[in-house]
Protein backbone atom coordinates (compact mmCIF):
# COMPACT_ATOMS: atom_id res chain seq x y z
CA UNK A 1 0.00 0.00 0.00
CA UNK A 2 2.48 2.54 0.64
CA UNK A 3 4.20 1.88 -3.21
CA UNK A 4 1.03 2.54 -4.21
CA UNK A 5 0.60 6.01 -2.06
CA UNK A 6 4.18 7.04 -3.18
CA UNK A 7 3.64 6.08 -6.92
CA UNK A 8 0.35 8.50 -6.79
CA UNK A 9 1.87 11.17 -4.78
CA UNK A 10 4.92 11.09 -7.57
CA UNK A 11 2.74 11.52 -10.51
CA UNK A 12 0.52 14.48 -8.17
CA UNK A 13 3.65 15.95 -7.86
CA UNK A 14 4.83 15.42 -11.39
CA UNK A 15 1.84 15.76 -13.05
CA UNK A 16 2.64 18.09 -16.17
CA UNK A 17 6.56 16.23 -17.36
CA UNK A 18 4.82 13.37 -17.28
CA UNK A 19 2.25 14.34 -19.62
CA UNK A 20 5.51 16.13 -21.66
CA UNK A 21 7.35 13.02 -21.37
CA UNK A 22 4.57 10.62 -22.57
CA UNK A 23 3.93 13.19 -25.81
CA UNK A 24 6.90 13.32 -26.59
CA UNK A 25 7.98 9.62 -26.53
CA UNK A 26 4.39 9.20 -28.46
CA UNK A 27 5.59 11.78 -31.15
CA UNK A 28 8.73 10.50 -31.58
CA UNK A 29 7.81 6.80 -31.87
CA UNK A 30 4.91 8.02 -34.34
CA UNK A 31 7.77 9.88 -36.32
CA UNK A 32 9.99 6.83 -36.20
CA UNK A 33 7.80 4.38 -38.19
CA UNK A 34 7.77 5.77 -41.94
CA UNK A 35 11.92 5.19 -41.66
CA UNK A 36 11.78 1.84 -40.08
CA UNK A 37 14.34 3.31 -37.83
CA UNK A 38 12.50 3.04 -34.62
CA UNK A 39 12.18 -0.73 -34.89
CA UNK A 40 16.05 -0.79 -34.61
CA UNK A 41 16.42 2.80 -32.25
CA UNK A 42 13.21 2.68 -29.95
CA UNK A 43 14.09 -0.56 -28.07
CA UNK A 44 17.24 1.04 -26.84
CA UNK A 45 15.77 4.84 -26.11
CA UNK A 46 12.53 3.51 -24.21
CA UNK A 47 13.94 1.93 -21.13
CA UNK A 48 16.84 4.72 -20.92
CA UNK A 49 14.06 6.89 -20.71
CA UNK A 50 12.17 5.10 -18.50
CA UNK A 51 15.04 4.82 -16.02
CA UNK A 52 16.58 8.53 -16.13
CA UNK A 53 12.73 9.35 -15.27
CA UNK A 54 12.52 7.09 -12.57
CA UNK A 55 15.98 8.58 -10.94
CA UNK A 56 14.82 11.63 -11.32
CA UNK A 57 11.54 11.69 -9.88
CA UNK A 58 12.40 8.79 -6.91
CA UNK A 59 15.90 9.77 -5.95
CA UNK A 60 17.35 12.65 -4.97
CA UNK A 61 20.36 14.24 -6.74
CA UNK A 62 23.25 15.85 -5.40
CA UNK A 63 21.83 19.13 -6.01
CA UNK A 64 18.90 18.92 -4.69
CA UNK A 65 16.52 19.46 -7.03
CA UNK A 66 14.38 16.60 -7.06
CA UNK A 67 12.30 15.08 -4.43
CA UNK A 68 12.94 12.44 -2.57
CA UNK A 69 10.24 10.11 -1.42
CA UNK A 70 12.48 7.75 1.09
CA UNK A 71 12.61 10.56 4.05
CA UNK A 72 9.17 11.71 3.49
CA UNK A 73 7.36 8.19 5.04
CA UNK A 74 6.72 7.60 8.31
């Protein structure tokens, strides 16, 4: 339950990059198809992607500037 309560407080947080992140990763994999290039690039760029935005929104980074969710429960 409390995965569940971080995961939602994340995305209430984060609530407009995600919706940038998922149009652009929409655009460019629509973009990618007439080329035939995504079939080779997108499996590569997708889980990079995935994980950078994970870091970012779950662990905190020497600067400072994101959150971070482990000191906040109880």
């Amino acid at each position: 339950m409390d995965s569940i309560k971080t995961s939602c407080l994340a995305f209430k947080r984060n609530i407009i990059p995600f919706f940038v992140f998922f149009i652009i990763i929409g655009l460019v994999s629509i973009a990618s198809i007439p080329l035939y290039f995504g079939f080779i690039l997108m499996p590569m760029i997708f889980p990079a992607s995935y994980y950078t935005t994970y870091r970012v929104v779950f662990f905190e980074e020497s600067n400072n500037t994101s959150m971070s969710f482990q000191d906040n429960n109880p």
